[in-house]
PDB file of N, CA and C in Angstrom:
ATOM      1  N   UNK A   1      -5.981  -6.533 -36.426  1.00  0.00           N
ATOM      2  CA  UNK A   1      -6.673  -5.525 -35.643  1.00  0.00           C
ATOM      3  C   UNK A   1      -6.409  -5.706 -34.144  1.00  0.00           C
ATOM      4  N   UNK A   2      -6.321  -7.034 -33.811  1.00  0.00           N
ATOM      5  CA  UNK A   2      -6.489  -7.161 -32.501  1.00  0.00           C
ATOM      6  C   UNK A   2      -4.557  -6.847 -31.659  1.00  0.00           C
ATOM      7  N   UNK A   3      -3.608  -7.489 -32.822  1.00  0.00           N
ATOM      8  CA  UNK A   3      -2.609  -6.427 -32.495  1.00  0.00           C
ATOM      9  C   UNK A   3      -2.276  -5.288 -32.403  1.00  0.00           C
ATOM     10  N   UNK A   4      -2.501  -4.453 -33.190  1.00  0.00           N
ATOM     11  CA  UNK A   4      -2.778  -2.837 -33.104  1.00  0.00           C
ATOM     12  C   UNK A   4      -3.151  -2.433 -31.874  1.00  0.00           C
ATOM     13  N   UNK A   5      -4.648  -3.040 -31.488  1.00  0.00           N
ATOM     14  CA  UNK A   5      -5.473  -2.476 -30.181  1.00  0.00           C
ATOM     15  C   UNK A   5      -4.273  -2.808 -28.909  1.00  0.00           C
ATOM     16  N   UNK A   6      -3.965  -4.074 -29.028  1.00  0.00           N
ATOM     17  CA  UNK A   6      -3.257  -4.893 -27.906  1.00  0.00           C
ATOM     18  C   UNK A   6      -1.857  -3.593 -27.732  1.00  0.00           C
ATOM     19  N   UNK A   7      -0.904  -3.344 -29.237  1.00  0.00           N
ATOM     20  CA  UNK A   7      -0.186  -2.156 -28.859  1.00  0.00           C
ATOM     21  C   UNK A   7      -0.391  -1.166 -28.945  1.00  0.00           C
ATOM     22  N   UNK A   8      -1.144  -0.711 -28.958  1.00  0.00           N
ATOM     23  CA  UNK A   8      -1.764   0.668 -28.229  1.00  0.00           C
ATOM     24  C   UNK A   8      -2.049   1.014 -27.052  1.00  0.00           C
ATOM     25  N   UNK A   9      -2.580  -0.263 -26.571  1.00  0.00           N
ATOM     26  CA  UNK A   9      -2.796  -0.164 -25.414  1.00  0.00           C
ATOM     27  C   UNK A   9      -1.224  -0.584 -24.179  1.00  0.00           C
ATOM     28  N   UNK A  10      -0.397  -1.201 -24.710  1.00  0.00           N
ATOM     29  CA  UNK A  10       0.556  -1.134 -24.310  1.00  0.00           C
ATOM     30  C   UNK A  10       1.706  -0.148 -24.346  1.00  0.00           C
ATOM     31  N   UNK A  11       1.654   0.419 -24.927  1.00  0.00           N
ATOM     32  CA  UNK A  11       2.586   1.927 -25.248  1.00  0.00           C
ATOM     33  C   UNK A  11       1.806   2.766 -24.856  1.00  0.00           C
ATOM     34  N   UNK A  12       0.385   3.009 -24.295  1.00  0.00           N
ATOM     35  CA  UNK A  12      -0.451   3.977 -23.547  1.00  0.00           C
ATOM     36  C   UNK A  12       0.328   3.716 -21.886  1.00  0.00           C
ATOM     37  N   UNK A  13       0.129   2.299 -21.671  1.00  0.00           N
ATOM     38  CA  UNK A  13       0.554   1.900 -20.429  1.00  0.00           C
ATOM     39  C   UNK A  13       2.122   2.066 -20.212  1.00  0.00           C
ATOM     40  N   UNK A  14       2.919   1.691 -20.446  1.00  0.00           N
ATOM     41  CA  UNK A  14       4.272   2.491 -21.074  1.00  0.00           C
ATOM     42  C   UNK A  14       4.581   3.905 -20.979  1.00  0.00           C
ATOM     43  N   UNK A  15       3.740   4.661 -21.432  1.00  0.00           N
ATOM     44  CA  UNK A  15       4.057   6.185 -21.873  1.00  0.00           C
ATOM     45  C   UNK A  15       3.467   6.310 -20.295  1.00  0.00           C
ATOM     46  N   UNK A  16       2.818   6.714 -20.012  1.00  0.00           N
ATOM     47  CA  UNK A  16       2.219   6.359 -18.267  1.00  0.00           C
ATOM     48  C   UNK A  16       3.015   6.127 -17.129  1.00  0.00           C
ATOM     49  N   UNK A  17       3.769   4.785 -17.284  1.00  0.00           N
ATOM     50  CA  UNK A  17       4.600   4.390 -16.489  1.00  0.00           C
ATOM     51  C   UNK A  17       5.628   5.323 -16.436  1.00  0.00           C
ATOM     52  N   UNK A  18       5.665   5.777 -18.069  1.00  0.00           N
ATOM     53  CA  UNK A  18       7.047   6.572 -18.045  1.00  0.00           C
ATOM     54  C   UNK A  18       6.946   7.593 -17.406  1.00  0.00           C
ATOM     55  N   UNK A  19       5.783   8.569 -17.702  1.00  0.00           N
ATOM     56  CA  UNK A  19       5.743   9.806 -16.517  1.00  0.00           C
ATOM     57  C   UNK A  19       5.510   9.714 -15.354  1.00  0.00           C
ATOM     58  N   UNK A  20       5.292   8.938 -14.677  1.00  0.00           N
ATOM     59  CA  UNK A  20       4.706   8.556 -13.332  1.00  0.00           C
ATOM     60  C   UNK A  20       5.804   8.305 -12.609  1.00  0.00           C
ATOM     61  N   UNK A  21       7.398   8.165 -13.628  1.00  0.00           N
ATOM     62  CA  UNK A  21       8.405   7.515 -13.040  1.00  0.00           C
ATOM     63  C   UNK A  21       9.512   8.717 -13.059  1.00  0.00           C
ATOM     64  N   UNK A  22       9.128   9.696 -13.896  1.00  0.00           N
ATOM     65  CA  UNK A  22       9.929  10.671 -14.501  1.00  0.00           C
ATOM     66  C   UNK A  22      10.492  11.919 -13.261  1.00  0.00           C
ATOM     67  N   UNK A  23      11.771  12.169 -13.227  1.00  0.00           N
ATOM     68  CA  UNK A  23      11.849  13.133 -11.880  1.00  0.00           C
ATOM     69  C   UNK A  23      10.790  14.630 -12.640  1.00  0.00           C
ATOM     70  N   UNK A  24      10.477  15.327 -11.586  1.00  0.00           N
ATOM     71  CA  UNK A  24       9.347  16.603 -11.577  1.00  0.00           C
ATOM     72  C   UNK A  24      10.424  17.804 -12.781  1.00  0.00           C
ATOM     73  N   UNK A  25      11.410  17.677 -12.640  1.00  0.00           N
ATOM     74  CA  UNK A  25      12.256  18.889 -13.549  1.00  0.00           C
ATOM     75  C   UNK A  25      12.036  18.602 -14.678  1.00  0.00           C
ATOM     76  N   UNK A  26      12.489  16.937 -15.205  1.00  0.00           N
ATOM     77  CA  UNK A  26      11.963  16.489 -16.431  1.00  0.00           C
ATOM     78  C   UNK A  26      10.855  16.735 -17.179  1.00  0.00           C
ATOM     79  N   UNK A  27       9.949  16.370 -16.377  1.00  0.00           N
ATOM     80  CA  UNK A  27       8.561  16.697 -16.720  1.00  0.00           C
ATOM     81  C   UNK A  27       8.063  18.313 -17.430  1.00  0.00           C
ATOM     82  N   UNK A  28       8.825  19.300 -16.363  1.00  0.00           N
ATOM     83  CA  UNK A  28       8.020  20.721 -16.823  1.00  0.00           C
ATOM     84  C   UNK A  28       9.296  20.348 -17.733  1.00  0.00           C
ATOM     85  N   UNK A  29      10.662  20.395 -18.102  1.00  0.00           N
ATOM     86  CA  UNK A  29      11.147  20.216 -19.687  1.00  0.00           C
ATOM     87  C   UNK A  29      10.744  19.898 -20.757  1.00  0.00           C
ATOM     88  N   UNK A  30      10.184  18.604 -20.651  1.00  0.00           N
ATOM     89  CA  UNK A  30       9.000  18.333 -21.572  1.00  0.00           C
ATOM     90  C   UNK A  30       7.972  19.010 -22.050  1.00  0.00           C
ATOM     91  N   UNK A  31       7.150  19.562 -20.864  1.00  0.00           N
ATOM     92  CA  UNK A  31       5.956  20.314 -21.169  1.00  0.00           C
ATOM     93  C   UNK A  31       6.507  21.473 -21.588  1.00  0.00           C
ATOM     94  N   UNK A  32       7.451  22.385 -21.163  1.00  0.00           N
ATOM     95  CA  UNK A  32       8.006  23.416 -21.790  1.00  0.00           C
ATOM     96  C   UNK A  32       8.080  23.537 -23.213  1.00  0.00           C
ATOM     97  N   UNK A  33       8.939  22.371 -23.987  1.00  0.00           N
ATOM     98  CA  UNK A  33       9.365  21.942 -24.909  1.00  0.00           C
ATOM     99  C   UNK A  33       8.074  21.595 -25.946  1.00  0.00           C
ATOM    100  N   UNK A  34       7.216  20.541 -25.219  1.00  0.00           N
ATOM    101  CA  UNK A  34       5.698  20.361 -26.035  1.00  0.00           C
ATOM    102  C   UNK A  34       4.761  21.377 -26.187  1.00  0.00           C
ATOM    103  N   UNK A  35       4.674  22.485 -25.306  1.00  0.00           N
ATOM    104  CA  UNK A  35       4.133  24.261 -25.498  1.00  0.00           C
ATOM    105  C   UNK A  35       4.570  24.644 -26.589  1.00  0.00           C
ATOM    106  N   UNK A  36       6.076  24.496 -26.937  1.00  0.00           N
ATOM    107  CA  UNK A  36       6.834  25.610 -28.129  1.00  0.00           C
ATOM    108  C   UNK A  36       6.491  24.534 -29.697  1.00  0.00           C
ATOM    109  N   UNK A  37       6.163  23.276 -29.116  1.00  0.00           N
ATOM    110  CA  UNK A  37       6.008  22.598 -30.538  1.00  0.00           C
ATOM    111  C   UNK A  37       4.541  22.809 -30.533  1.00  0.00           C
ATOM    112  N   UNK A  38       4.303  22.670 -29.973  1.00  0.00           N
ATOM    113  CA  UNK A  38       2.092  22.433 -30.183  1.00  0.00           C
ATOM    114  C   UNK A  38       1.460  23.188 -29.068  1.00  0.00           C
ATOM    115  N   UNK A  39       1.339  24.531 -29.452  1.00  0.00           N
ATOM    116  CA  UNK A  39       0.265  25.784 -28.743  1.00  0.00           C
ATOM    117  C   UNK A  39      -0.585  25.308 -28.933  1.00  0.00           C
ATOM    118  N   UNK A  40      -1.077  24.352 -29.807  1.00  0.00           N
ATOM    119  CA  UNK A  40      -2.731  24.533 -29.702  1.00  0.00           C
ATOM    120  C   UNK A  40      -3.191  23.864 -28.784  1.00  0.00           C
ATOM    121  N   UNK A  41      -1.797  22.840 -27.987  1.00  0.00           N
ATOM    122  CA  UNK A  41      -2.510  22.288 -26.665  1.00  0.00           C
ATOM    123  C   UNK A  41      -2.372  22.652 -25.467  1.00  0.00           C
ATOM    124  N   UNK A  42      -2.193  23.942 -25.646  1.00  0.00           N
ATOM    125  CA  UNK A  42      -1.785  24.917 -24.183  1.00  0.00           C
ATOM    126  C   UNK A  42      -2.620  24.662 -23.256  1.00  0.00           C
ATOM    127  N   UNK A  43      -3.683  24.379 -23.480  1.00  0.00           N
ATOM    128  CA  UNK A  43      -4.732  24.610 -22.157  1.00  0.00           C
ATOM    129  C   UNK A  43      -4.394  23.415 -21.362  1.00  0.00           C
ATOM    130  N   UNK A  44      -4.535  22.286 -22.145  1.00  0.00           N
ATOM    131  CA  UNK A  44      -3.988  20.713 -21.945  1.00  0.00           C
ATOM    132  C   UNK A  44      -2.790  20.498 -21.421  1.00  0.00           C
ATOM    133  N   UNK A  45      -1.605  20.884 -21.965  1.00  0.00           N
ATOM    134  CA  UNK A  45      -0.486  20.899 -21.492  1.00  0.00           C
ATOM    135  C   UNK A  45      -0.564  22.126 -19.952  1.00  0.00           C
ATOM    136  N   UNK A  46      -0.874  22.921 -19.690  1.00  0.00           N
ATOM    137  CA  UNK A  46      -1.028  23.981 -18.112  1.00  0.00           C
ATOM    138  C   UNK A  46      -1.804  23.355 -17.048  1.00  0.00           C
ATOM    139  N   UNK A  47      -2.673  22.514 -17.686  1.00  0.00           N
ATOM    140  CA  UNK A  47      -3.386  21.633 -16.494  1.00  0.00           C
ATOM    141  C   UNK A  47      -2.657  19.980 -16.397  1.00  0.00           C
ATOM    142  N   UNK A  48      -1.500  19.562 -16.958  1.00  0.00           N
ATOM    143  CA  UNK A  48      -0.410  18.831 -17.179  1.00  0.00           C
ATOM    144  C   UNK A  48       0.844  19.193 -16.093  1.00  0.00           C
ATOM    145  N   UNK A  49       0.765  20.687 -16.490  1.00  0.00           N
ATOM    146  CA  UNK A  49       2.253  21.191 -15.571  1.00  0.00           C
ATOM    147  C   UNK A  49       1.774  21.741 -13.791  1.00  0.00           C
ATOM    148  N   UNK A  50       0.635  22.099 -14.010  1.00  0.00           N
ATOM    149  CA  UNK A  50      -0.503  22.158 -12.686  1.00  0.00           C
ATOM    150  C   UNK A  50      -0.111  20.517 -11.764  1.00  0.00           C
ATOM    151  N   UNK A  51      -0.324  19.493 -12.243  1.00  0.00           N
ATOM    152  CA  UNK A  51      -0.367  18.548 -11.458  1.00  0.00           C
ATOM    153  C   UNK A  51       1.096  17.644 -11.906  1.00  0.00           C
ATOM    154  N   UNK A  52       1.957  18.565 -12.373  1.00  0.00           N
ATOM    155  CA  UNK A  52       3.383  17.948 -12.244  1.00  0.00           C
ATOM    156  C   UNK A  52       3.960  17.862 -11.097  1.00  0.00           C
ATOM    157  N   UNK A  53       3.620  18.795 -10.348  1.00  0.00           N
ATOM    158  CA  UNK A  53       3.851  18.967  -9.004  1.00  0.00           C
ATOM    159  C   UNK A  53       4.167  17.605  -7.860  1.00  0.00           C
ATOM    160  N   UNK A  54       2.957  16.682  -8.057  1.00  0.00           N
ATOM    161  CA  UNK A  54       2.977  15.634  -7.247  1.00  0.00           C
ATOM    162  C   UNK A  54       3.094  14.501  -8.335  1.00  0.00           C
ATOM    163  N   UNK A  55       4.217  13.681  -7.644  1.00  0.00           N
ATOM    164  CA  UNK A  55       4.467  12.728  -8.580  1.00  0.00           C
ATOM    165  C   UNK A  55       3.911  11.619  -8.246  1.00  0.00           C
ATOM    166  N   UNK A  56       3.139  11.176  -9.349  1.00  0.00           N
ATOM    167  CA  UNK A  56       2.544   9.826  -8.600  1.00  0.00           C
ATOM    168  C   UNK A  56       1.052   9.728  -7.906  1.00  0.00           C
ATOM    169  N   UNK A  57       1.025  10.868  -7.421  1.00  0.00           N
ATOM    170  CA  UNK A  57      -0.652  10.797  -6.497  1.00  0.00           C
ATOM    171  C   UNK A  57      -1.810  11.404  -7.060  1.00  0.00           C
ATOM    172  N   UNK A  58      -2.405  11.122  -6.425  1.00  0.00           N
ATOM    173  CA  UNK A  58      -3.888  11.583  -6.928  1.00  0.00           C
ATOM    174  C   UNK A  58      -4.154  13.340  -6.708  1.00  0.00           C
ATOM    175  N   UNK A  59      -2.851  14.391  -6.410  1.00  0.00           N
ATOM    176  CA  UNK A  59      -3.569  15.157  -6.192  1.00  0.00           C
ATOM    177  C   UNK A  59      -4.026  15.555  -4.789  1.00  0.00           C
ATOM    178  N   UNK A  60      -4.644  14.878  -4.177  1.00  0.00           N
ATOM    179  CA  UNK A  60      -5.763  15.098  -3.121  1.00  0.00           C
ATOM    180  C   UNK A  60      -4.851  16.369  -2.218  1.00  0.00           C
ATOM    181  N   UNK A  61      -3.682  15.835  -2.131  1.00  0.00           N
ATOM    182  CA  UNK A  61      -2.689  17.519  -0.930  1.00  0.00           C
ATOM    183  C   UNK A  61      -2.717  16.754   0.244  1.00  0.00           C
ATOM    184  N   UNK A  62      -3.605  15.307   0.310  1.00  0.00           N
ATOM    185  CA  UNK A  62      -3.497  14.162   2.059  1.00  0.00           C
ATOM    186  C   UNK A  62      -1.794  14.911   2.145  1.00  0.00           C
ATOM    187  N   UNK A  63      -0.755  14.901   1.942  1.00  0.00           N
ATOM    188  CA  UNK A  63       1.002  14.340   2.129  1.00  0.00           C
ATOM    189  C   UNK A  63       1.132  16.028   2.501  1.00  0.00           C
ATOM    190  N   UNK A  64       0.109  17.121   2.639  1.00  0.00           N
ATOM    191  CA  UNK A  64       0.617  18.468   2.636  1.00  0.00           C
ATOM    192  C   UNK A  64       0.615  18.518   4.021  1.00  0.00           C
ATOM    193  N   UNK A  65      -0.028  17.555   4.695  1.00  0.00           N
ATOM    194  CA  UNK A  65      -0.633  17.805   6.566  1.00  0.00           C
ATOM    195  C   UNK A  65       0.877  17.473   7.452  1.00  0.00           C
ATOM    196  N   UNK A  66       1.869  17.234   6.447  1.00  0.00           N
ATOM    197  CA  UNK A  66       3.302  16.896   7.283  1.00  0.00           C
ATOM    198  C   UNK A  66       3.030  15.818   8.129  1.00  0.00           C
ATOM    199  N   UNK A  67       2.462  14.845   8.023  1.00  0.00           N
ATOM    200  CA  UNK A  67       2.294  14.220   9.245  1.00  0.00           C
ATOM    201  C   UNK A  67       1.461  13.935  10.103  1.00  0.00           C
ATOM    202  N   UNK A  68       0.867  15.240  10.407  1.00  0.00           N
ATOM    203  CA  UNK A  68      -0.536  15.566  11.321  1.00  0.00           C
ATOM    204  C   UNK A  68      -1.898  14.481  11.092  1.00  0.00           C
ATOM    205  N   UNK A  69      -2.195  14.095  12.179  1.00  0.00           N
ATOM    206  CA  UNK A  69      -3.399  13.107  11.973  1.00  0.00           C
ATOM    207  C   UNK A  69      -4.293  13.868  12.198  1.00  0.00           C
ATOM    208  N   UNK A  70      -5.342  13.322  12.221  1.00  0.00           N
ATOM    209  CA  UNK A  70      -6.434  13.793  12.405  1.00  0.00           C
ATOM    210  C   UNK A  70      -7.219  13.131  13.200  1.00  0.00           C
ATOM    211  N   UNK A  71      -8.306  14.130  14.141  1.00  0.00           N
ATOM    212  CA  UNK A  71      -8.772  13.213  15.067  1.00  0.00           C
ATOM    213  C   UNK A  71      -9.647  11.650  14.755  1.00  0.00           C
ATOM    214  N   UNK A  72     -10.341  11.699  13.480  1.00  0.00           N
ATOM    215  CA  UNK A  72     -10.377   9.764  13.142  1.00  0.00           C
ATOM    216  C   UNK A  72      -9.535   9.147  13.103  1.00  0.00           C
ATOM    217  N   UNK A  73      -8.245   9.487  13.359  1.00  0.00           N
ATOM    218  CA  UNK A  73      -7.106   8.079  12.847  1.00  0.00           C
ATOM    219  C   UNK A  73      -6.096   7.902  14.666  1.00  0.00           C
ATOM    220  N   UNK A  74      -6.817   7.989  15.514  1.00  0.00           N
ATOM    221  CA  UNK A  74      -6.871   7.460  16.759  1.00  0.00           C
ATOM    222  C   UNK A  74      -6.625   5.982  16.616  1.00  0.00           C
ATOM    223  N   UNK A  75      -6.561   5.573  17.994  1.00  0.00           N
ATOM    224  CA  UNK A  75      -6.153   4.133  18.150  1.00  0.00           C
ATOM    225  C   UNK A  75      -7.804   3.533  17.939  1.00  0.00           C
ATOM    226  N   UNK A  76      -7.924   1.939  17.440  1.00  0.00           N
ATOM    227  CA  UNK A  76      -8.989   1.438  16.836  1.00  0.00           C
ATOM    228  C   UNK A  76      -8.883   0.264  18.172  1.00  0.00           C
ATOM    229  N   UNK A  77     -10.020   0.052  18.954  1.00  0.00           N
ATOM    230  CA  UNK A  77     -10.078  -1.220  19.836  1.00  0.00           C
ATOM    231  C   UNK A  77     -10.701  -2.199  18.657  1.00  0.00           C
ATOM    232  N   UNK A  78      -9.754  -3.303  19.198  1.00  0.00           N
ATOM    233  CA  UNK A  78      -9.765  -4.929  18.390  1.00  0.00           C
ATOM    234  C   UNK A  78     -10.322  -5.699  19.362  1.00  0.00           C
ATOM    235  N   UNK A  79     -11.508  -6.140  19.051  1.00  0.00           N
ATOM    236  CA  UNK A  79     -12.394  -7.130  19.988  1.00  0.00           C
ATOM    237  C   UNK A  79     -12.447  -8.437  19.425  1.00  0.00           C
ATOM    238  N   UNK A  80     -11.830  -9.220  19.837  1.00  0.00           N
ATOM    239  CA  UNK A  80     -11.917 -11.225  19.411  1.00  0.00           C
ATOM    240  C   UNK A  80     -13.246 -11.387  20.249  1.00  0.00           C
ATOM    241  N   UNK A  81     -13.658 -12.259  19.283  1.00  0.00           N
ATOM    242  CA  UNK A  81     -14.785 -13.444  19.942  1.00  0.00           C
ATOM    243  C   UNK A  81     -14.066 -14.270  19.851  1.00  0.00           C
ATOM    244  N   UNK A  82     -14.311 -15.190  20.788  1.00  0.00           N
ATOM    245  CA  UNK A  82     -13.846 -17.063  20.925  1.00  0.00           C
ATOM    246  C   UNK A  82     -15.370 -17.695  20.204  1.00  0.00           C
ATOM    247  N   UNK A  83     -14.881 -18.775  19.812  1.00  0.00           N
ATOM    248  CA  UNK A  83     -16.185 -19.681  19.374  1.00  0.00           C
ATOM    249  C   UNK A  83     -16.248 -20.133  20.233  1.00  0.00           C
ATOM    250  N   UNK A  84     -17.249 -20.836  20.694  1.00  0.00           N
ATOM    251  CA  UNK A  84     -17.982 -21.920  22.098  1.00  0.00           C
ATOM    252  C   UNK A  84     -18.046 -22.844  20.996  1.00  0.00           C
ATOM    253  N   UNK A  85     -17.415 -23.873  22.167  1.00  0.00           N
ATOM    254  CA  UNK A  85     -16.980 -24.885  22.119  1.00  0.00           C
ATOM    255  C   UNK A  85     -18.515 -26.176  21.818  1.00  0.00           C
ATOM    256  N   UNK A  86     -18.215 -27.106  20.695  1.00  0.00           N
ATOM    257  CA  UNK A  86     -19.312 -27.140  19.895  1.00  0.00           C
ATOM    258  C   UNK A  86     -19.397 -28.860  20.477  1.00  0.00           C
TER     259      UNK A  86
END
């Protein structure tokens, strides 16, 4: 039992790695391809090809600002204390 769980959970992590690593064309091929075999997971697979888009991230769109900071990410003053001398 405890092998089973152990590869499962390693071929989850695996299959993962693999898309996370996969170029973006690949990906909608796949999903294209997994639509024409299994409709019944259309909804699943469109919110799959929705976030094929960004490879790797969370999503959030931070990498859409080109660059642009924002006024919190200003310069930060670094203040040292010295210890007194004991």
């Amino acid at each position: 039992m405890q092998v089973l769980l152990v590869s499962l959970i390693v071929a989850a992590a695996a299959g993962y790695a693999g898309w996370q690593l996969m170029p973006r064309g690949m990906r909608r091929g796949l999903i294209g391809r997994l639509v024409a075999i299994a409709p019944s997971w259309r909804a699943w697979l469109a919110r799959l090809e929705a976030n094929a888009e960004n490879g790797g991230c969370s999503s959030c769109r931070g990498c859409a600002a080109d660059g642009r900071l924002g006024a919190s990410a200003g310069r930060a003053r670094i203040v040292v204390h010295r210890r007194g001398s004991r």
